[in-house]
Protein backbone atom coordinates (compact mmCIF):
# COMPACT_ATOMS: atom_id res chain seq x y z
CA UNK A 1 21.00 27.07 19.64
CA UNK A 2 24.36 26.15 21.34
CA UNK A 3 23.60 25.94 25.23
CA UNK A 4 26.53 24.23 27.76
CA UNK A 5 26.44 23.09 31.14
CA UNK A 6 29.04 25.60 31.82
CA UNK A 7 27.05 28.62 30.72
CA UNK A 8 24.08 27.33 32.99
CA UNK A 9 26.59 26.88 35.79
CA UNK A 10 27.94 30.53 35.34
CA UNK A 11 24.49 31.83 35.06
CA UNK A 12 23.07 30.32 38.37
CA UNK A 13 26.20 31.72 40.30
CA UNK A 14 25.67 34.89 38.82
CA UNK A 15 22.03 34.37 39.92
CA UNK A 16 22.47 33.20 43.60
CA UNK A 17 25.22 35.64 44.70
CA UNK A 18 23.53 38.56 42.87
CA UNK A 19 26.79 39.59 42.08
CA UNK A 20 29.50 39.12 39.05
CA UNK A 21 32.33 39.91 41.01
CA UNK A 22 31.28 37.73 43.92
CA UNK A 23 30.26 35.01 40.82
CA UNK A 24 33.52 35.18 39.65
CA UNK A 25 35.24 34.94 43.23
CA UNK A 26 33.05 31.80 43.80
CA UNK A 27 34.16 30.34 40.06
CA UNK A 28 37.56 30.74 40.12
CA UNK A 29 37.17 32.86 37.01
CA UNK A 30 37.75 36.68 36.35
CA UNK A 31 35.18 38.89 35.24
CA UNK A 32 35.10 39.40 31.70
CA UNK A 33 34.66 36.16 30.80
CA UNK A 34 32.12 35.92 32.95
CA UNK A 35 29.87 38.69 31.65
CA UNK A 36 30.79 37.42 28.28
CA UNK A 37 28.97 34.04 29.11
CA UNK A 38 26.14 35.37 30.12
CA UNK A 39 25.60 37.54 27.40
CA UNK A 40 26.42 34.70 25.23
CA UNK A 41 23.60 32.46 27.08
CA UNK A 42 21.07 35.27 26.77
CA UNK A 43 21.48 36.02 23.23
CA UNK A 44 21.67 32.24 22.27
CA UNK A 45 18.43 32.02 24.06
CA UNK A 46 17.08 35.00 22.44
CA UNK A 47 15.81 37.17 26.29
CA UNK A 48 17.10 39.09 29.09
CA UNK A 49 17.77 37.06 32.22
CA UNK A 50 18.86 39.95 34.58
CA UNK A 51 17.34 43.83 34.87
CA UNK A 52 20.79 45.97 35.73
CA UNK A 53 20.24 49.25 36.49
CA UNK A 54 22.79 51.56 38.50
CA UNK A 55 21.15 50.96 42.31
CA UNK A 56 19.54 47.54 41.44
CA UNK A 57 21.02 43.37 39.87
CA UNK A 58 17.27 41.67 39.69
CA UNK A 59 16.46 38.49 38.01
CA UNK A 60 13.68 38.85 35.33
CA UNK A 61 11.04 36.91 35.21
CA UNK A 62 12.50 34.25 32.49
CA UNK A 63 15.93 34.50 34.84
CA UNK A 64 14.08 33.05 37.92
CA UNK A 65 12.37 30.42 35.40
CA UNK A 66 15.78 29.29 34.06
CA UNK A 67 17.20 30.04 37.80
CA UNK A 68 15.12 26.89 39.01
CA UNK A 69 15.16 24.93 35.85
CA UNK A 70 19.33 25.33 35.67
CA UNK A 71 19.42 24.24 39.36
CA UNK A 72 17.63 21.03 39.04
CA UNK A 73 18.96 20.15 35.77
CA UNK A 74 22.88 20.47 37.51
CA UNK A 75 21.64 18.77 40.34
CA UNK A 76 20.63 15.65 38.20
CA UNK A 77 23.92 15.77 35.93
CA UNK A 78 25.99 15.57 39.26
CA UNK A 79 23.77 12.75 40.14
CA UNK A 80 23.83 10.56 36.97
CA UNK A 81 27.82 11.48 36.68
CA UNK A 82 27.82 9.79 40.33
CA UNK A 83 25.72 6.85 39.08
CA UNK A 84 27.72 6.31 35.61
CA UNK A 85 31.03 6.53 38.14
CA UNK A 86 29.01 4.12 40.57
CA UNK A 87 28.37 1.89 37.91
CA UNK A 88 32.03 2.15 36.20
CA UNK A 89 32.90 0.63 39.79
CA UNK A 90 30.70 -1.76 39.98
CA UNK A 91 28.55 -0.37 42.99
CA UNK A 92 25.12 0.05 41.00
CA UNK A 93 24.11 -3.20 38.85
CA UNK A 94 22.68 -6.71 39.15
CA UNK A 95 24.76 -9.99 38.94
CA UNK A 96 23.35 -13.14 37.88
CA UNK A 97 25.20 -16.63 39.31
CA UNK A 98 25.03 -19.77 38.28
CA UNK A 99 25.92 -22.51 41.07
CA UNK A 100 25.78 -26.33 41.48
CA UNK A 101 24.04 -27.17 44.77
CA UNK A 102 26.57 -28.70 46.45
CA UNK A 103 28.86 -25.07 46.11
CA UNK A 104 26.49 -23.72 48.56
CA UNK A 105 27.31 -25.93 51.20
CA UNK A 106 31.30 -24.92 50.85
CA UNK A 107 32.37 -21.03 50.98
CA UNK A 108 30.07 -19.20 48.19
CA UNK A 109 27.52 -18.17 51.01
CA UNK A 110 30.16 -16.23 52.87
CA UNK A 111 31.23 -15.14 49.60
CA UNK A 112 27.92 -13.70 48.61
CA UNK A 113 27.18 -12.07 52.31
CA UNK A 114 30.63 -10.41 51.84
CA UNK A 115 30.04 -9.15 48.39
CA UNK A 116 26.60 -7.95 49.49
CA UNK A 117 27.88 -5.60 52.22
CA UNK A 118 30.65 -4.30 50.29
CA UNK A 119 28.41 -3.33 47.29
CA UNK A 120 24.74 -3.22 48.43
CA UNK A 121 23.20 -1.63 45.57
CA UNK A 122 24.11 -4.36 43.65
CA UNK A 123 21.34 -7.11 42.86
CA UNK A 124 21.97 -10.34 42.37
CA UNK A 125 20.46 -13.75 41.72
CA UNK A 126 21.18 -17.50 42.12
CA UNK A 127 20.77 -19.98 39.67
CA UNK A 128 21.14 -23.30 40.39
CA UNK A 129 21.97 -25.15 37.51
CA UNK A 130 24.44 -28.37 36.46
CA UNK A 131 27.85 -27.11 34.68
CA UNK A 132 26.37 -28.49 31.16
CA UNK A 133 23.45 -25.66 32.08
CA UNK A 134 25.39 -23.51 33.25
CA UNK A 135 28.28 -23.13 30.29
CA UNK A 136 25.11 -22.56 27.80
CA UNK A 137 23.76 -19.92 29.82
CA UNK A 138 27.36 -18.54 30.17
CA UNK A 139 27.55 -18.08 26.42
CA UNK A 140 23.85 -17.21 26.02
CA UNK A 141 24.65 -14.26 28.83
CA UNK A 142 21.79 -15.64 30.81
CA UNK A 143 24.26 -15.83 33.95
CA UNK A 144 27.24 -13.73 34.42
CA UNK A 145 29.36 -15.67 36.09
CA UNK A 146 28.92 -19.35 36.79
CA UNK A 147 30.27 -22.13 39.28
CA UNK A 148 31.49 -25.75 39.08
CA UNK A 149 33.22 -28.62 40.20
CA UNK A 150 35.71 -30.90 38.05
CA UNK A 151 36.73 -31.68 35.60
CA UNK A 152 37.50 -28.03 34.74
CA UNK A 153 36.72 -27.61 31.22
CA UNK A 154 39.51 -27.68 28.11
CA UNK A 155 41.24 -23.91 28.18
CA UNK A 156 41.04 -23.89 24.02
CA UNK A 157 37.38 -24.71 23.84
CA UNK A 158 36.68 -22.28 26.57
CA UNK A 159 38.52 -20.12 25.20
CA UNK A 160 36.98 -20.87 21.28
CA UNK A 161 33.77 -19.75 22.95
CA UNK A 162 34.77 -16.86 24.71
CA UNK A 163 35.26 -17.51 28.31
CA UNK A 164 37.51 -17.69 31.03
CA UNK A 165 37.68 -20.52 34.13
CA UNK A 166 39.94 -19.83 37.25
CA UNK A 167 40.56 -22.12 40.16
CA UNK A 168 38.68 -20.65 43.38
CA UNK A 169 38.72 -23.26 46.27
CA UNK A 170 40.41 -26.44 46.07
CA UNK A 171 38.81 -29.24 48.04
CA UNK A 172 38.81 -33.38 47.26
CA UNK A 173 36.20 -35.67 47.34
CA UNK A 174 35.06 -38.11 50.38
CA UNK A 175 33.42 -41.24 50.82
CA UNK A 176 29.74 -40.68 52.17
CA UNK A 177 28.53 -43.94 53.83
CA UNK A 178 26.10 -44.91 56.44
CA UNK A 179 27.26 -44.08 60.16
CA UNK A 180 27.11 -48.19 60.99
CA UNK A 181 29.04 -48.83 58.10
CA UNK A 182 32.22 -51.13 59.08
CA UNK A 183 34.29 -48.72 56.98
CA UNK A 184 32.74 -45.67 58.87
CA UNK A 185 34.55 -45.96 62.29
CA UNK A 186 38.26 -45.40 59.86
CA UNK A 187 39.58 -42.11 59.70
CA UNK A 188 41.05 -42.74 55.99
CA UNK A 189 40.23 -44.85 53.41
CA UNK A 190 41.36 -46.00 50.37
CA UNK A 191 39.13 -45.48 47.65
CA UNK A 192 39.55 -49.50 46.30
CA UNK A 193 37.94 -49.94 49.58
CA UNK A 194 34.48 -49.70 48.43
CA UNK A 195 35.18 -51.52 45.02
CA UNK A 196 32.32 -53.97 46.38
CA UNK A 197 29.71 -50.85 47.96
CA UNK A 198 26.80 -50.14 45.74
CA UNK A 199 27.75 -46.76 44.06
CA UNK A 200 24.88 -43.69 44.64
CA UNK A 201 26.01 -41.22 41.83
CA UNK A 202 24.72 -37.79 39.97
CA UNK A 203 22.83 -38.96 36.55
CA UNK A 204 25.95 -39.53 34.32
CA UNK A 205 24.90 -37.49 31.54
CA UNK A 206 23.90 -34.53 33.76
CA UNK A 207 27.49 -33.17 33.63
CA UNK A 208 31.16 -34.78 32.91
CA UNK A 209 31.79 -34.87 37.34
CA UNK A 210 30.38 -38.23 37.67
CA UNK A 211 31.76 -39.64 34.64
CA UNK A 212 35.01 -38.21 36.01
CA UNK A 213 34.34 -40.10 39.47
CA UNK A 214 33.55 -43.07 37.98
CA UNK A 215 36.98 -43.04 36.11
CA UNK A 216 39.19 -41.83 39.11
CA UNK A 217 37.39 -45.26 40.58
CA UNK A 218 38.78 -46.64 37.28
CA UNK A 219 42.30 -45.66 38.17
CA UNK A 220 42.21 -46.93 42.07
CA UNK A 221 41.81 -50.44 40.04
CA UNK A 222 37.93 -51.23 39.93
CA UNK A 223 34.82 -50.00 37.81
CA UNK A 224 31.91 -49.01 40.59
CA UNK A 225 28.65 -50.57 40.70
CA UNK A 226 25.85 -48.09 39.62
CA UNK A 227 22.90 -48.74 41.84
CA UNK A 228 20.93 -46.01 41.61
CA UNK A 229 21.15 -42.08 39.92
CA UNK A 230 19.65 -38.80 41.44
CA UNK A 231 19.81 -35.13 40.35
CA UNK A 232 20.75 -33.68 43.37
CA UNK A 233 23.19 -34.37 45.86
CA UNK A 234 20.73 -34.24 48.46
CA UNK A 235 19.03 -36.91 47.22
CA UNK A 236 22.09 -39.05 47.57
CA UNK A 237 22.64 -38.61 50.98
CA UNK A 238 19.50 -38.85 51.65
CA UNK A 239 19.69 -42.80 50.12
CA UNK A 240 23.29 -43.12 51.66
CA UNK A 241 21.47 -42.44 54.98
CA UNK A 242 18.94 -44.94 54.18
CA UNK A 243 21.70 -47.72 53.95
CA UNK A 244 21.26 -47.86 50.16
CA UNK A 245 24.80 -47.68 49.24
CA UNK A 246 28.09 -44.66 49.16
CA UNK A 247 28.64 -41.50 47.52
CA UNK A 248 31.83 -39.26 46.77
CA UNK A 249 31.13 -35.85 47.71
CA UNK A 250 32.60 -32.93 48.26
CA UNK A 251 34.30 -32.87 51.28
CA UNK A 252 32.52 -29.59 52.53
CA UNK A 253 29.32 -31.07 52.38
CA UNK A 254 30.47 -32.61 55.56
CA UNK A 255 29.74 -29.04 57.59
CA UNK A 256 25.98 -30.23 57.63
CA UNK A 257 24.24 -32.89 59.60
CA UNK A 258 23.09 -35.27 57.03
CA UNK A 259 21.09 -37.93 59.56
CA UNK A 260 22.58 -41.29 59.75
CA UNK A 261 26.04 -40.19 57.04
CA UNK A 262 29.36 -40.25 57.92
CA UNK A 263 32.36 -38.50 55.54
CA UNK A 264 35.43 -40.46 55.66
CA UNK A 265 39.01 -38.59 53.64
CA UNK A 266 40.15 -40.63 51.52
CA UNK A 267 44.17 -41.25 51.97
CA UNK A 268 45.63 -41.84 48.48
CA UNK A 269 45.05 -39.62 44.99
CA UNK A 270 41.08 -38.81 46.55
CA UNK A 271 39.48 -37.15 43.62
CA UNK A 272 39.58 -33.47 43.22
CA UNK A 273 36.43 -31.34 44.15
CA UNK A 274 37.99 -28.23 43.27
CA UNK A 275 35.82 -25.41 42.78
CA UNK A 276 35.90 -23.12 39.63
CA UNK A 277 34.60 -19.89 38.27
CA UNK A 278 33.88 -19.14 34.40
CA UNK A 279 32.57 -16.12 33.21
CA UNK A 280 32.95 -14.38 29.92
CA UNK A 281 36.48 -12.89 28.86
CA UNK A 282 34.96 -9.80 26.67
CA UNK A 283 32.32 -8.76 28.39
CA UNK A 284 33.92 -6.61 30.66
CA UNK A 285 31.12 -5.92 33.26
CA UNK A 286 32.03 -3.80 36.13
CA UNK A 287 30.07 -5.25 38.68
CA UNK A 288 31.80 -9.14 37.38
CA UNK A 289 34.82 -7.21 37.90
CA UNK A 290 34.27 -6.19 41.59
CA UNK A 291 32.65 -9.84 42.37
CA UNK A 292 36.39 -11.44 41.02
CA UNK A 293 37.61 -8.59 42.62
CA UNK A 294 36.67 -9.85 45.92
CA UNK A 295 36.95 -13.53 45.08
CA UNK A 296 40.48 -12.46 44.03
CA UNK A 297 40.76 -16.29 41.97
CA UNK A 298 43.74 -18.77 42.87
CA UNK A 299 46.30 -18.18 39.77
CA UNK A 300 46.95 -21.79 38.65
């Protein structure tokens, strides 16, 4: 048996204008060929779909059966050709992100909200994880796209491993210090200037962005003082407002109150906090396609 969409589509024309001629009108088709599909559809399904006599154009009984069965099967090809096209754009999915905290307190929220109302039938979840986590979960496809700080990773070992990293924000580093620090009334610094401050810093094997602080330190001409490690940056401000020492942080983390912390720039060669997206370079996923889409990366 050799049944098409077309032939069901003829038929149920046929079959709700009671009328080839009109059928055909409606089809863009002549005649013939129209008459010729039907007969075609009846004999490959082996009965009679219409009663024609000279006065009368009736539907038999197994033509108002297929009349409603041919109706809601066209009516759910449309819709699954409008979900595969949905889906081809990237409207219909889910998107899985991996962030480091301190990302949310710069422009991915915005970001998200935007990408959100632009494609709402698109789920997607958060995953906060460190850029060692988050590169793992890149290449296990746990995540689809995931985002860090620096030091952006090396392009060939990316690259070895199948993914991509573009620039997204830039941003630098600042010094977070108590608010009655001496140093927290300038509105620059120089980042030799706290040589002597008890450093508050990520655990150093967590990722390679405190290791990289701790050697941009190196290159302003001292090696920082370690006092005490944390997870999360939180936690670091929350000792820095406690008097316990400084912290370089991004310089957006600034937006939000952090009791008793002041940001201060610093003037010469700060540290970059540049934000960065990675995601996979085969896997050509629609809906990561619309979310770069709307990111639209920095070219570097």
């Amino acid at each position: 048996m050799s049944i098409d969409l077309k032939q069901l589509k003829y038929f149920l024309a046929v079959a709700e204008e009671k009328s080839f001629s009109r059928a055909a009108e409606r089809l863009h088709i002549s005649q013939p060929p129209l008459s010729q599909q039907i007969m075609k559809l009846e004999s490959e399904l082996g009965v009679r779909l219409f009663a024609r006599t000279t006065r009368s154009f009736e539907l038999t009984v197994a033509g108002k059966a297929l009349m409603a069965e041919a109706a809601e099967l066209l009516a759910k090809m449309r819709m699954t050709i409008d979900t595969i096209r949905q889906i081809d754009r990237g409207e219909v999915g889910r998107l899985r992100v991996g962030i480091v905290g301190s990302a949310m307190w710069g422009p991915i929220p915005g970001l998200l909200e935007q990408f959100q109302s632009q494609f709402p039938r698109v789920t997607w979840t958060l995953h906060e994880l460190g850029p060692n986590d988050q590169y793992e979960a890149l290449r296990g496809k746990q995540i689809d796209v995931g985002f860090w700080r620096e030091p952006r990773l090396d392009r060939d070992e990316l690259k070895f491993v199948g993914l991509r990293q573009d620039l997204c924000f830039r941003e630098n580093f600042c010094v977070a210090m108590h608010e009655q620090h001496p140093l927290a009334k300038q509105k620059q610094i120089e980042l030799i200037d706290i040589a002597n401050e008890p450093m508050l810093t990520l655990h150093l094997d967590q990722s390679a962005e405190p290791r990289y602080l701790i050697q941009c330190c190196v290159n302003a001409g001292f090696h920082p003082t370690i006092f005490q490690q944390a997870t999360e940056p939180q936690t670091l401000l929350a000792m820095v407002g406690a008097g316990l020492g400084v912290a370089l942080m991004p310089q957006t983390t600034s937006r939000i109150g952090w009791p008793g912390v002041k940001f201060v720039p610093i003037k010469t060669n700060p540290p970059s906090a540049n934000l960065y997206i990675a995601y996979p370079v085969q896997d050509d996923a629609p809906v990561v396609r619309a979310f770069l889409n709307i990111l639209n990366p920095e070219a570097e």
